[in-house]
N, C-alpha and C. Protein backbone atom coordinates (compact mmCIF):
# COMPACT_ATOMS: atom_id res chain seq x y z
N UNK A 1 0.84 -1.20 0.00
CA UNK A 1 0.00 0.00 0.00
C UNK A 1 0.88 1.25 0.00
N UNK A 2 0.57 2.02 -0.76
CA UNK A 2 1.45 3.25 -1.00
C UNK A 2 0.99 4.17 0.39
N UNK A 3 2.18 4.85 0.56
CA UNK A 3 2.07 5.58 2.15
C UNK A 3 2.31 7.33 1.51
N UNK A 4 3.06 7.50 0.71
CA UNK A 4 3.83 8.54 0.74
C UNK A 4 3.60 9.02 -1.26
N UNK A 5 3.50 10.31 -0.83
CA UNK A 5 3.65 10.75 -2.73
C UNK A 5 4.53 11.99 -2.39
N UNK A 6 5.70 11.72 -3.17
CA UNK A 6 6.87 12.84 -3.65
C UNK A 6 7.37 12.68 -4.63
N UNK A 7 7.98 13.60 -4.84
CA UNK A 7 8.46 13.71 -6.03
C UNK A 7 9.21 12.52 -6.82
N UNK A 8 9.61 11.33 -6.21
CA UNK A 8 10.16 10.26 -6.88
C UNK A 8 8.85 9.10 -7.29
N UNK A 9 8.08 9.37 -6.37
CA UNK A 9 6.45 9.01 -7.02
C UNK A 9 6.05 9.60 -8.43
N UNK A 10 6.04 11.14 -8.21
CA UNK A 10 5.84 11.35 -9.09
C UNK A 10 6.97 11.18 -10.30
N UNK A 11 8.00 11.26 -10.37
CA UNK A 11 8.72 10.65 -11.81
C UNK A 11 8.18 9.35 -12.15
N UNK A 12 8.17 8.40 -11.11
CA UNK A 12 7.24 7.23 -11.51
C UNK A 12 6.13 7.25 -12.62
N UNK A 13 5.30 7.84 -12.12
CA UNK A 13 4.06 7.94 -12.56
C UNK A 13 3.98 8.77 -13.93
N UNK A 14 5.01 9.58 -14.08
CA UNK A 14 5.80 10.22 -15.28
C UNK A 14 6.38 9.36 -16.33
N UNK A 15 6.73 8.42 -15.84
CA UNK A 15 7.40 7.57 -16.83
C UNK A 15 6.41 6.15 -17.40
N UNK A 16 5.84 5.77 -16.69
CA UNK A 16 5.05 4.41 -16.67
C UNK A 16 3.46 4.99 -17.91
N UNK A 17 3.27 6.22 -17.39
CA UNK A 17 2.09 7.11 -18.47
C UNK A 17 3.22 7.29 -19.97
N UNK A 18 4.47 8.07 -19.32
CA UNK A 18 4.96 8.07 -20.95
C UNK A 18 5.20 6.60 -22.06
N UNK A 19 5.59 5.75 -20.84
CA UNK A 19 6.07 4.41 -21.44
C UNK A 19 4.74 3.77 -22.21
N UNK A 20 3.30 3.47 -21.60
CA UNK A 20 2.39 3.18 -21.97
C UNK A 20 1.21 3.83 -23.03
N UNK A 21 1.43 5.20 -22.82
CA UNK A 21 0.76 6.24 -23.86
C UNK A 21 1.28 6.69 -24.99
N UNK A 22 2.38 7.19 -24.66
CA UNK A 22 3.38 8.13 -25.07
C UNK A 22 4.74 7.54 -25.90
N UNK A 23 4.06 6.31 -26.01
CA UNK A 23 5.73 5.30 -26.40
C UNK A 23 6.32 6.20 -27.55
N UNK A 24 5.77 6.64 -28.60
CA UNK A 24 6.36 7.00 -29.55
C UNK A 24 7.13 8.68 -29.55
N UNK A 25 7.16 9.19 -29.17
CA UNK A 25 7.21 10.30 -28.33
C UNK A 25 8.75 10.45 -27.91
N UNK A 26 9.74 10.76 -28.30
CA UNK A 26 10.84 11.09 -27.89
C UNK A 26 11.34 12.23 -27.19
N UNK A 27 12.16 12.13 -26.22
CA UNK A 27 12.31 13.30 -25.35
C UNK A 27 13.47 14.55 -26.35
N UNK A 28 12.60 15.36 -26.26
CA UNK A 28 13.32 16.37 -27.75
C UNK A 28 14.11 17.49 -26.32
N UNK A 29 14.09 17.17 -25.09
CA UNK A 29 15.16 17.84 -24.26
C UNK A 29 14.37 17.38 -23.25
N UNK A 30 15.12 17.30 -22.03
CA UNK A 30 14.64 16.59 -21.00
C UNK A 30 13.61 17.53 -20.12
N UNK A 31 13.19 16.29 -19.44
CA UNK A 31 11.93 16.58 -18.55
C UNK A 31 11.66 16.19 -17.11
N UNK A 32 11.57 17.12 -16.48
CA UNK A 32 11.21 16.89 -14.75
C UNK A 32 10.08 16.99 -14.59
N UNK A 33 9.88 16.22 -13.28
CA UNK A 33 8.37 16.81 -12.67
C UNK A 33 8.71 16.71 -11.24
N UNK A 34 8.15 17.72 -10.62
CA UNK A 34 8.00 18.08 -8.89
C UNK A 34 6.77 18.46 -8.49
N UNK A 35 6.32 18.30 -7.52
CA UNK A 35 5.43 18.65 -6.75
C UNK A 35 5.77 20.14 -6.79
N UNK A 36 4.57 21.26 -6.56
CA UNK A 36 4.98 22.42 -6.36
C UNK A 36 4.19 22.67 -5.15
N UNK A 37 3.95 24.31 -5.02
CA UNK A 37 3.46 24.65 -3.67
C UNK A 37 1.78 24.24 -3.92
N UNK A 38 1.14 24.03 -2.91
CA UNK A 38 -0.35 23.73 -2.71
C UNK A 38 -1.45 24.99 -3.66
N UNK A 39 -1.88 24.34 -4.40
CA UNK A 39 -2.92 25.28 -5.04
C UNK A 39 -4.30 24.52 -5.60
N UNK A 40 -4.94 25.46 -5.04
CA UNK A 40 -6.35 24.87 -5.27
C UNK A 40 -6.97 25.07 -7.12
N UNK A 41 -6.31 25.78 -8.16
CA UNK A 41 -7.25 25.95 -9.17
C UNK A 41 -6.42 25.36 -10.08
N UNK A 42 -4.46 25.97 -10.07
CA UNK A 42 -3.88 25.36 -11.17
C UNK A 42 -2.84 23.70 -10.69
N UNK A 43 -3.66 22.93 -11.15
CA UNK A 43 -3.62 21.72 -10.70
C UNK A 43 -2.25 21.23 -11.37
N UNK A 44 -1.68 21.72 -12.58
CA UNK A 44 -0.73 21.34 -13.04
C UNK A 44 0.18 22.38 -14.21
N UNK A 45 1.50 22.68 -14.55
CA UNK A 45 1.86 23.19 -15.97
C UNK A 45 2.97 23.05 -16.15
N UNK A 46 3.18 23.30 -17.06
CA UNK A 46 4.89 22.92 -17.75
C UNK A 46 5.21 24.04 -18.57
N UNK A 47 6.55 24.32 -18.22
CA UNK A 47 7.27 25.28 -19.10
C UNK A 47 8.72 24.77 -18.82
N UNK A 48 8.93 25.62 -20.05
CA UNK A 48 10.66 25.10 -20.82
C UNK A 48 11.37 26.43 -20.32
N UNK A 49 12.46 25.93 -20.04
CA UNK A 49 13.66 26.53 -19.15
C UNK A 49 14.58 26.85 -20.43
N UNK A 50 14.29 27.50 -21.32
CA UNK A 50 15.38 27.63 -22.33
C UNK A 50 17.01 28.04 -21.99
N UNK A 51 17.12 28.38 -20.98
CA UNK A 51 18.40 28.39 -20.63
C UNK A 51 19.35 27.15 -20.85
N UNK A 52 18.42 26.65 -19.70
CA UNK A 52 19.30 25.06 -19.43
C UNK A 52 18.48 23.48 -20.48
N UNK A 53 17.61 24.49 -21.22
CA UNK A 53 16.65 23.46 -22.25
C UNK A 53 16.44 21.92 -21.40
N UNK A 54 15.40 22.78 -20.48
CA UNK A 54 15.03 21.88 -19.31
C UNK A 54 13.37 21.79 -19.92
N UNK A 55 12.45 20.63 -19.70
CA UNK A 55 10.81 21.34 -19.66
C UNK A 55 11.00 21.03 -17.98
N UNK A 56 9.87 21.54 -17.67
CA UNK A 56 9.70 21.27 -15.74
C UNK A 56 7.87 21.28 -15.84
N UNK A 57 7.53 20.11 -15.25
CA UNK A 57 5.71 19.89 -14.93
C UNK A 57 5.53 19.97 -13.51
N UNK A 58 5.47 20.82 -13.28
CA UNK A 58 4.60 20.83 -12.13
C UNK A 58 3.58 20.68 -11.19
N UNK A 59 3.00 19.62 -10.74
CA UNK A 59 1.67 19.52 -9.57
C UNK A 59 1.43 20.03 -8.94
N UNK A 60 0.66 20.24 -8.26
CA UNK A 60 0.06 21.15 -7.26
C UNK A 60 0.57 20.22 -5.94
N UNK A 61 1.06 20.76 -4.95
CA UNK A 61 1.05 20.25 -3.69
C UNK A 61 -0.03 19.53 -3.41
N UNK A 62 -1.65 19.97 -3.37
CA UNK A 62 -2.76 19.18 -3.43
C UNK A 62 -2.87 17.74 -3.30
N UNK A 63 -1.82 17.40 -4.60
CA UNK A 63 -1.99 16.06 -4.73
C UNK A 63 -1.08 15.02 -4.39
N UNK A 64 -0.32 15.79 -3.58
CA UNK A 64 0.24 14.83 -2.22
C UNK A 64 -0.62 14.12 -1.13
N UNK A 65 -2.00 14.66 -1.14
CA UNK A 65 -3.07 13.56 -0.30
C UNK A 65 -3.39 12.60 -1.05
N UNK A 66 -3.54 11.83 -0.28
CA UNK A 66 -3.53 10.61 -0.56
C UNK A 66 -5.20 9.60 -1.01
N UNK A 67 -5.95 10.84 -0.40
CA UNK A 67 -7.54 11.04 -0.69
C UNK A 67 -7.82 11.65 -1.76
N UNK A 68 -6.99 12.09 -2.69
CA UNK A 68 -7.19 12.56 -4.24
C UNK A 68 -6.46 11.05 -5.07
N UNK A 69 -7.71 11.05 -5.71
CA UNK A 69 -7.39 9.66 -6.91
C UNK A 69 -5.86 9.64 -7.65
N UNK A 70 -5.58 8.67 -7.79
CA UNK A 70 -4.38 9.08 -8.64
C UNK A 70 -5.04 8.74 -10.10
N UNK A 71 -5.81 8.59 -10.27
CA UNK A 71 -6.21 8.99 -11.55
C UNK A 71 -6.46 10.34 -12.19
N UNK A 72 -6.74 10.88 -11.10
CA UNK A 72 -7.04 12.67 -11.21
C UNK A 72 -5.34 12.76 -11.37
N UNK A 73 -4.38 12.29 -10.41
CA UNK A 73 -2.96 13.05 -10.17
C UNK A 73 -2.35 12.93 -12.08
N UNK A 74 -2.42 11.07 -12.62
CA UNK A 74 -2.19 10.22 -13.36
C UNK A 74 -2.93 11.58 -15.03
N UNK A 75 -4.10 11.83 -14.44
CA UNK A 75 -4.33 12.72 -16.04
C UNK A 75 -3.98 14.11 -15.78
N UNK A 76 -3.90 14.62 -14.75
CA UNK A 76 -2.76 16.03 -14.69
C UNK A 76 -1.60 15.89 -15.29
N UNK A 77 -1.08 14.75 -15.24
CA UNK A 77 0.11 14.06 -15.57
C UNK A 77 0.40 14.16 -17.20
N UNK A 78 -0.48 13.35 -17.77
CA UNK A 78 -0.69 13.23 -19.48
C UNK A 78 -1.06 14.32 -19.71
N UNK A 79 -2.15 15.09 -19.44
CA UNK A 79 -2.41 16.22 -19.80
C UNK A 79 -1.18 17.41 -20.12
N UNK A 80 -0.26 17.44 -19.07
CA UNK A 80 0.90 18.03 -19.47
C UNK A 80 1.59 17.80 -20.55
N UNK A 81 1.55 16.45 -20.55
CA UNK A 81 2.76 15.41 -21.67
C UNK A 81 1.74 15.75 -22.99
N UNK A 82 0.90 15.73 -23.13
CA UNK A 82 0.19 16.29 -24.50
C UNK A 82 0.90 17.73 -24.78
N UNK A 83 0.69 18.59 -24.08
CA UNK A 83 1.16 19.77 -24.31
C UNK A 83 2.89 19.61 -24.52
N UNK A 84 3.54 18.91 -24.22
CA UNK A 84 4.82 18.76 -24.42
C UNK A 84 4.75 18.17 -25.58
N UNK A 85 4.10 17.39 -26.25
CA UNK A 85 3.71 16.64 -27.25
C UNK A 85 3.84 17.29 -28.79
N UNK A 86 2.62 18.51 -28.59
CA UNK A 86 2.64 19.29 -28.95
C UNK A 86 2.92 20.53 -29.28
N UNK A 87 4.08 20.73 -28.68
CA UNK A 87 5.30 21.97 -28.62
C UNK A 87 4.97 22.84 -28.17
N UNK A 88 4.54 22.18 -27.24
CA UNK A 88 4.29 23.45 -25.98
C UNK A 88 5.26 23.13 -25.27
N UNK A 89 5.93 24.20 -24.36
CA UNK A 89 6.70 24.35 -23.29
C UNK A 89 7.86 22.79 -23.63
N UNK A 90 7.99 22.60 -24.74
CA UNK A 90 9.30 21.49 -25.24
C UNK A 90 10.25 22.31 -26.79
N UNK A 91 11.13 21.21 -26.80
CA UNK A 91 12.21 21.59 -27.92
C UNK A 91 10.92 21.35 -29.52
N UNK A 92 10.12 20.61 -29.07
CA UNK A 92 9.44 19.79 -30.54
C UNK A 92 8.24 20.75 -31.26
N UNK A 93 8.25 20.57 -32.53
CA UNK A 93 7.82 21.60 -33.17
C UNK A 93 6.45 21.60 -32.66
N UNK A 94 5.90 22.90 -32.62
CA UNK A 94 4.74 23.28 -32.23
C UNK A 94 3.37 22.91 -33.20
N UNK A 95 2.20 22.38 -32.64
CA UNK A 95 1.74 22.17 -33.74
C UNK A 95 0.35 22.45 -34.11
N UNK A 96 -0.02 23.46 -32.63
CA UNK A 96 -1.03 24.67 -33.43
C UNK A 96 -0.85 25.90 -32.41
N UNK A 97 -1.75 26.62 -32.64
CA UNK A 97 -1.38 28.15 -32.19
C UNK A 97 -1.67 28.12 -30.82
N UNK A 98 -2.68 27.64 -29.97
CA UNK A 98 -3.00 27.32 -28.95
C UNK A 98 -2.89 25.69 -27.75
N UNK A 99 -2.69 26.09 -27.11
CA UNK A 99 -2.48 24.39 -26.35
C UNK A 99 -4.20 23.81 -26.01
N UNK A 100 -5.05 24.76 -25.92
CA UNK A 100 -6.50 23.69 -25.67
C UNK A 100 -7.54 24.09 -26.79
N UNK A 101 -6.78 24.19 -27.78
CA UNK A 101 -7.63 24.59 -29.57
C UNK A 101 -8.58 23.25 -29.23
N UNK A 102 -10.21 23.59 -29.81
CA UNK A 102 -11.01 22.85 -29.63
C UNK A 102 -10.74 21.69 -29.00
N UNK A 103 -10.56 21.78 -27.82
CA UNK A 103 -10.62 20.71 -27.10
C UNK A 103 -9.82 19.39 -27.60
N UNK A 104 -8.65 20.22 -28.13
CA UNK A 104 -7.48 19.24 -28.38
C UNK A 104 -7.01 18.06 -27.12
N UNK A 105 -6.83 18.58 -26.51
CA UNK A 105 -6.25 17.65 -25.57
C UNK A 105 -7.08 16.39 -24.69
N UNK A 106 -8.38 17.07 -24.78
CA UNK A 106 -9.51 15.86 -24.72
C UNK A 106 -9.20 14.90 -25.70
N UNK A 107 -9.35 15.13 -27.18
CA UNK A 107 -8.97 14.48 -27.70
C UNK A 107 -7.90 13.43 -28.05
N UNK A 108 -6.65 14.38 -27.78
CA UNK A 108 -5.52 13.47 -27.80
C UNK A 108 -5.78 12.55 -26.77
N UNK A 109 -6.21 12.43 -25.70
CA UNK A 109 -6.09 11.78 -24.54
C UNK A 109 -6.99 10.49 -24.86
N UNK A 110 -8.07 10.84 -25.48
CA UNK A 110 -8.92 9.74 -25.93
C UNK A 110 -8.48 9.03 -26.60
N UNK A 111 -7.30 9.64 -27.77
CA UNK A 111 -6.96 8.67 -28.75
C UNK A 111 -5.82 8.08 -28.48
N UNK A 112 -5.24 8.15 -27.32
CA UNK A 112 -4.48 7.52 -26.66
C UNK A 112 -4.54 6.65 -25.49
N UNK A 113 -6.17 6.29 -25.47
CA UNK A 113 -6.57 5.27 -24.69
C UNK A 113 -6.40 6.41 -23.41
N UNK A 114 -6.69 6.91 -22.95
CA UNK A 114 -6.78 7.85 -21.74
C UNK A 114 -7.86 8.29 -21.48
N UNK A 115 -8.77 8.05 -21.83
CA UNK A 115 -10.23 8.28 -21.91
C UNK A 115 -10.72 8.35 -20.42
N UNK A 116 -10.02 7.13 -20.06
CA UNK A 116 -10.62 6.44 -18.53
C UNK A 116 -10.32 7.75 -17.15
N UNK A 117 -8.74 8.26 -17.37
CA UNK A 117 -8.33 9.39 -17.01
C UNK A 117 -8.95 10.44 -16.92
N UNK A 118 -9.73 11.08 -17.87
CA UNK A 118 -9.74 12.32 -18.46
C UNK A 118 -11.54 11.84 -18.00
N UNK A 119 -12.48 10.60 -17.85
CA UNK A 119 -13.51 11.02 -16.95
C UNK A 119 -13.29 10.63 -15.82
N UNK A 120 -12.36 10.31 -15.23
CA UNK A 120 -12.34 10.12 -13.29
C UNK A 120 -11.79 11.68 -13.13
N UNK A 121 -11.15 12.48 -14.17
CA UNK A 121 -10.50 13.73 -13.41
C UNK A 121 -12.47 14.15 -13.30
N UNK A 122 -13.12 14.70 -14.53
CA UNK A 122 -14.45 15.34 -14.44
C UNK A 122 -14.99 15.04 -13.70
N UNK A 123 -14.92 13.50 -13.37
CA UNK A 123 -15.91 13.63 -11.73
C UNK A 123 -15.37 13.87 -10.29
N UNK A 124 -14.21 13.89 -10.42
CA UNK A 124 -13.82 14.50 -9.45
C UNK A 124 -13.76 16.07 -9.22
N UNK A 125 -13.40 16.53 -10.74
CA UNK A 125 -13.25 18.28 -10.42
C UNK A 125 -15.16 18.65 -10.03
N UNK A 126 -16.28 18.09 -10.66
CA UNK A 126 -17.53 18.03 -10.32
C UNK A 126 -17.19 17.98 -8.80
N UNK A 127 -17.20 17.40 -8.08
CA UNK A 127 -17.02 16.77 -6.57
C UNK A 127 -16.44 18.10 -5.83
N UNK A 128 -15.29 18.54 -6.27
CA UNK A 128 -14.20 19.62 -6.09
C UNK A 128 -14.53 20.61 -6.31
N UNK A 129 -15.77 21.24 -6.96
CA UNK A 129 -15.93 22.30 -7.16
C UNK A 129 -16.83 22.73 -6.14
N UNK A 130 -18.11 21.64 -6.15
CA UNK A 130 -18.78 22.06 -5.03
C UNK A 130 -18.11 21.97 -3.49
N UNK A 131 -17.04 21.34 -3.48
CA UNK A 131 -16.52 21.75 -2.45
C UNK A 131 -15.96 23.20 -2.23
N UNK A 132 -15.14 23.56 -3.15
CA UNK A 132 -14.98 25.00 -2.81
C UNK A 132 -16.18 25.99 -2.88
N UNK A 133 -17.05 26.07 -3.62
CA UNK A 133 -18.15 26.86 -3.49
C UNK A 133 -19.07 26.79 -1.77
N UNK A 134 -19.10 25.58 -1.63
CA UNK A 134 -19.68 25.57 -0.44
C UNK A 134 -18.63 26.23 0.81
N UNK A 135 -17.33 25.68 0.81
CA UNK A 135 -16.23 26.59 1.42
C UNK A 135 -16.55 28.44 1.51
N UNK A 136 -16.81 28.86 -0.05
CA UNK A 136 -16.47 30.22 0.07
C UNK A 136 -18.32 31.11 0.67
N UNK A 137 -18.85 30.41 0.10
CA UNK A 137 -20.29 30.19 1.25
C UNK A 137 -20.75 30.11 1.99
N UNK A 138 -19.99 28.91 3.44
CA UNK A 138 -19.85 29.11 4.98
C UNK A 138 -18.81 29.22 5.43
């Protein structure tokens, strides 16, 4: 039973999504992921370090509990790697003007068998939302 999520979790979970989704997909400059500080809205993003032609993905602290699905953590996860995919925040050519053009990344995710991902995150952000609304309410 898993006890603990850090950052060597998360490379895990980084690699096992790239290995299984993403096989074809070459790293066009390398890629980290860390946990970042706790935030409730931006759950995840990636940007390229052109200096050191680093990308870096970042999580939300959030999802160091252990009471958030890792399926929710697991499509924050891909969701990034699409956008890296797609030359966003990577070395690889860009390959439209926007990163969520009609609901691109829904898509990619579907057609990469991620489907399953991309509805456990919706019912959870459903779940999550009315939690904060009711929060900013009482």
């Amino acid at each position: 039973m898993q006890t603990v999520r850090d950052n060597k979790w998360l490379l895990y979970r980084l690699n096992e999504i790239w290995d299984r989704y993403f096989p074809e997909i070459k790293e066009s400059n390398p890629v980290v992921i860390k946990f970042g500080r706790y935030s409730k809205y931006r759950l995840g993003s990636i940007r390229l370090d052109r200096k050191v032609n680093l990308s870096l993905i970042t999580i939300t602290g959030m999802f160091k509990n252990l009471q958030i699905p890792q399926a929710v953590v697991d499509h924050t996860i891909a969701h990034e790697l699409v956008h890296y995919t797609h030359g966003f925040s990577s070395q690889r050519q860009r390959l439209l003007r926007y990163p969520h053009a009609g609901g691109v990344v829904k898509r990619e995710m579907e057609e990469r068998g991620l489907g399953h991902l991309y509805q456990a995150y919706r019912d959870w952000i459903k779940e999550y939302q009315k939690l904060l609304r009711t929060a900013q309410n009482g």
